[in-house]
N, C-alpha and C. Protein backbone atom coordinates (compact mmCIF):
# COMPACT_ATOMS: atom_id res chain seq x y z
N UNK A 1 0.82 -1.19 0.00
CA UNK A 1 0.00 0.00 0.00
C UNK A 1 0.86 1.24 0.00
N UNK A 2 0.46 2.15 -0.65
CA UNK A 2 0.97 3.26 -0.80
C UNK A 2 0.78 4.70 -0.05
N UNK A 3 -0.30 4.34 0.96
CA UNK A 3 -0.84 5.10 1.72
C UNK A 3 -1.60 6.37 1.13
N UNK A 4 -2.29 7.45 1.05
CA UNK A 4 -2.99 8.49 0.83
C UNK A 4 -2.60 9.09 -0.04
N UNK A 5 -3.05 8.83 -1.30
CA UNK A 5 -2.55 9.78 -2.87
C UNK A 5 -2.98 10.75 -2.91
N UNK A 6 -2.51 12.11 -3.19
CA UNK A 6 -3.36 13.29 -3.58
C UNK A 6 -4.15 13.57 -4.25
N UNK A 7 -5.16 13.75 -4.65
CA UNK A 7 -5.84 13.82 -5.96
C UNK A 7 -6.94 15.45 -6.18
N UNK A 8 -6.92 15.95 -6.99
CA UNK A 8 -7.88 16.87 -7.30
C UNK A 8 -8.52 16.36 -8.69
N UNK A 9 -10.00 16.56 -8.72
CA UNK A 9 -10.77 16.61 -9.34
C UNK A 9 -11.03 17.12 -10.04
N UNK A 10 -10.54 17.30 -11.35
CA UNK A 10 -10.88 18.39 -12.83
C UNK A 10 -11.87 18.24 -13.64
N UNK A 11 -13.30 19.42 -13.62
CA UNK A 11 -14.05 19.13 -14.05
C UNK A 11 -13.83 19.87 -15.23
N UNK A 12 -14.36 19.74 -16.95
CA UNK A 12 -13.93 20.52 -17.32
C UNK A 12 -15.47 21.28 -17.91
N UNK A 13 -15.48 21.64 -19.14
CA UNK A 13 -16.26 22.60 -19.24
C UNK A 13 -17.10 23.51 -18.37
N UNK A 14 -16.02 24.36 -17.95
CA UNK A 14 -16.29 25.01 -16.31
C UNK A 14 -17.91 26.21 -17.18
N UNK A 15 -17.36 26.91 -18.39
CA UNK A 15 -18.25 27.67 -18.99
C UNK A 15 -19.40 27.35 -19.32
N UNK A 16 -19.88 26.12 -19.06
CA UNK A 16 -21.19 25.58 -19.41
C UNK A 16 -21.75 25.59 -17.55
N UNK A 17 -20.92 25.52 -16.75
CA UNK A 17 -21.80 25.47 -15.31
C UNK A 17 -23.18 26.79 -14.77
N UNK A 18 -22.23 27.75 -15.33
CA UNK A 18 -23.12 29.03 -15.14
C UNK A 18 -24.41 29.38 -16.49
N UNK A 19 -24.50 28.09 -17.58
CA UNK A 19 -25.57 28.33 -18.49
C UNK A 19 -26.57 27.37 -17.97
N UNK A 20 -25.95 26.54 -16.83
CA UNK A 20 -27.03 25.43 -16.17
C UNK A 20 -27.09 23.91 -16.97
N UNK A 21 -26.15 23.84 -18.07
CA UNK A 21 -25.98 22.50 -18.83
C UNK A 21 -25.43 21.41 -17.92
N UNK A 22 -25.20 21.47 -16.60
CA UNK A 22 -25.09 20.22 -15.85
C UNK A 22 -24.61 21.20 -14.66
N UNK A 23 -25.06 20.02 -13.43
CA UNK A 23 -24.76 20.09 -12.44
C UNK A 23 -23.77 19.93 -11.46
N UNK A 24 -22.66 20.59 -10.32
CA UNK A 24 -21.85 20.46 -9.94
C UNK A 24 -21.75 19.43 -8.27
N UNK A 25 -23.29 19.38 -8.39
CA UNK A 25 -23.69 18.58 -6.64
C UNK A 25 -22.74 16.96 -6.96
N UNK A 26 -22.55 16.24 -8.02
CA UNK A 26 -22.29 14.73 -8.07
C UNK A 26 -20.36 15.23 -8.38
N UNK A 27 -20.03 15.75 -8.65
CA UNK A 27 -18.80 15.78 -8.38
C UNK A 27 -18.01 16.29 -7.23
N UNK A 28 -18.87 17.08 -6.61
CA UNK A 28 -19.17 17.68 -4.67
C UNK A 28 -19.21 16.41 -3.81
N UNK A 29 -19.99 15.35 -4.42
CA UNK A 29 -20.11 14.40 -3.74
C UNK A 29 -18.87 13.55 -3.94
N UNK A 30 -18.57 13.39 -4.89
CA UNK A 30 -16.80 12.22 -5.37
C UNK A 30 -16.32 12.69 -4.67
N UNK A 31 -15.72 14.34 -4.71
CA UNK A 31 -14.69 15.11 -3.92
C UNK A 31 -14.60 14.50 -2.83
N UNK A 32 -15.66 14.79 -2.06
CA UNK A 32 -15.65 14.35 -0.51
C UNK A 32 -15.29 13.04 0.00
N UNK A 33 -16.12 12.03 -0.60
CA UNK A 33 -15.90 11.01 -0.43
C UNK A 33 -14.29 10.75 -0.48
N UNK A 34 -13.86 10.86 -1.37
CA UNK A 34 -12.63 10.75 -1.16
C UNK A 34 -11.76 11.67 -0.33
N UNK A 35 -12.30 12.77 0.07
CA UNK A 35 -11.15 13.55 0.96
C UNK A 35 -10.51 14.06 0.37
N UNK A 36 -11.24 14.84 -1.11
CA UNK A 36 -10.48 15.28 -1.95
C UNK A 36 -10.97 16.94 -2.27
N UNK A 37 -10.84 17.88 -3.32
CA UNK A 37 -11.22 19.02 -3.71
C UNK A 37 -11.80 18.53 -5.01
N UNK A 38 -12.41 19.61 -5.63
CA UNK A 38 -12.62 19.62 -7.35
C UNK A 38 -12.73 21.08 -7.73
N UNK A 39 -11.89 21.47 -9.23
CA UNK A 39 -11.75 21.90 -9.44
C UNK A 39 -12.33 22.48 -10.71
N UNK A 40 -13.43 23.78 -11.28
CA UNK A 40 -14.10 23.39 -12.64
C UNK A 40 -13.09 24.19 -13.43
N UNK A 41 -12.76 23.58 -14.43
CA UNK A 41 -11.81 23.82 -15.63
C UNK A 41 -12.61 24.64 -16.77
N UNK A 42 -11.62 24.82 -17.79
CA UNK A 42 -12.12 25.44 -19.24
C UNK A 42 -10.96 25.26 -20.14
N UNK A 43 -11.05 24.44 -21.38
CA UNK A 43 -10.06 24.01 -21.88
C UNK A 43 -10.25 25.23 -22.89
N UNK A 44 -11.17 25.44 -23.07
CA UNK A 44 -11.62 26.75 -24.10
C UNK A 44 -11.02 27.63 -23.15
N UNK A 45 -11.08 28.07 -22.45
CA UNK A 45 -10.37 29.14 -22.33
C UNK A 45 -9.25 29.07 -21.51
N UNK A 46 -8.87 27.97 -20.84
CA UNK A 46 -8.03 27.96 -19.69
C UNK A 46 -7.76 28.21 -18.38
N UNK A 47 -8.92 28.21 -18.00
CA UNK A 47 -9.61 29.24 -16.97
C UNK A 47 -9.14 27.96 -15.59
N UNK A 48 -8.85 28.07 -14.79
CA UNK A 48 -7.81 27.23 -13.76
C UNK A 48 -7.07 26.30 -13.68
N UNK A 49 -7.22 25.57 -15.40
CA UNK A 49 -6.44 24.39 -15.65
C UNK A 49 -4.88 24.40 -14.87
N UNK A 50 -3.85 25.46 -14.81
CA UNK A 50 -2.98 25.82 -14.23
C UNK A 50 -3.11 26.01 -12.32
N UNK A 51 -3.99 26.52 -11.87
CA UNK A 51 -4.17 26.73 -10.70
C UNK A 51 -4.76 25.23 -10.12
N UNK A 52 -5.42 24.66 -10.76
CA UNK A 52 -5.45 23.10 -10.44
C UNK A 52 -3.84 22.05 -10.39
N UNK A 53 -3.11 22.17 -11.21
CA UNK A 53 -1.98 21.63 -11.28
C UNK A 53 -1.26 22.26 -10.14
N UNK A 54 -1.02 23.10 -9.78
CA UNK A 54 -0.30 23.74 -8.85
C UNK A 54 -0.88 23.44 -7.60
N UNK A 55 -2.40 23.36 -7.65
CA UNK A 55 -2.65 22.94 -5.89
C UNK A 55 -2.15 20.83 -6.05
N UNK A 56 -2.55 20.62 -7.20
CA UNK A 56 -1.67 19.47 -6.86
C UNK A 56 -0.47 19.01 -6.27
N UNK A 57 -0.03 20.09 -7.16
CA UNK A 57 2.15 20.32 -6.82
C UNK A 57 1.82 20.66 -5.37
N UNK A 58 1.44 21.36 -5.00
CA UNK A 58 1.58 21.56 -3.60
C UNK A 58 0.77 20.55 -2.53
N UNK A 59 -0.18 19.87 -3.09
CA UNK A 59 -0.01 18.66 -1.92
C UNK A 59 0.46 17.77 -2.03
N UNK A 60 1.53 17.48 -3.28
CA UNK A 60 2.56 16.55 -3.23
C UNK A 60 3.47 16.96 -2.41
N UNK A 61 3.85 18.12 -2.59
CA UNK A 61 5.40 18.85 -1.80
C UNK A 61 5.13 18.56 -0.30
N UNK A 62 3.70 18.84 0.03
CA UNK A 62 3.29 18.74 1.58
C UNK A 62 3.53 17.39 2.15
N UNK A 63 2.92 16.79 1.37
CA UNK A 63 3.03 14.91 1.46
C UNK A 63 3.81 14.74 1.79
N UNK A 64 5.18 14.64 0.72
CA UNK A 64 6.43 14.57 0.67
C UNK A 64 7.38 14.91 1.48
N UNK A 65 7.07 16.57 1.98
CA UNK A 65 7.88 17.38 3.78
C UNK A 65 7.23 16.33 4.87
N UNK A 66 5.84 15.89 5.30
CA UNK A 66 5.45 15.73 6.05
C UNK A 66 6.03 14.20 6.12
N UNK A 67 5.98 13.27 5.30
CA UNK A 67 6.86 12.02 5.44
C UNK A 67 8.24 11.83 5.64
N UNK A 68 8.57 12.82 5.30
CA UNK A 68 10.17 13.17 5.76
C UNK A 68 10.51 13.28 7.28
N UNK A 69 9.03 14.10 7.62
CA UNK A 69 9.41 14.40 9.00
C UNK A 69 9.06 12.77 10.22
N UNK A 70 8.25 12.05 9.58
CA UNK A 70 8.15 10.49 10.13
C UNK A 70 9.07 9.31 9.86
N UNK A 71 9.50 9.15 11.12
CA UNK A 71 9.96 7.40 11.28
C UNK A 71 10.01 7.01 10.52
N UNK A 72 11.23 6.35 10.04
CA UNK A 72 11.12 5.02 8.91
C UNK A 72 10.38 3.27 9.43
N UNK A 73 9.63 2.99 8.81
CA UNK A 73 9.47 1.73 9.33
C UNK A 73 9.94 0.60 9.83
């Protein structure tokens, strides 16, 4: 086992959420369940695709400091 992977949730056609073409409650629900975030994207325009990758990078880096700071097995 690999213990607790990071994961964020990229939804994309973030520009269709505010015309009401689908709903954001069932990916609210994945998020959680897993103990995760989600993030709505726009490949058309680019609109957090970058700010999603970066909160990734940063709960890898966290992961990564915080296992450092624990016991080896």
């Amino acid at each position: 086992m690999v213990g607790k992977v990071p994961m964020v949730f990229l939804v994309n056609k973030a520009d269709l959420v505010t015309s009401g073409a689908y709903d954001t409650k069932p990916i609210e629900d994945i998020a959680r369940e897993y103990g995760s975030i989600y993030r709505l994207t726009s490949a058309k325009s680019g609109d957090n695709v970058e700010r999603a990758f970066t909160v990734l990078g940063e709960y890898l880096v966290r992961d990564i400091v915080e296992a450092r700071g624990r016991p080896s097995p």
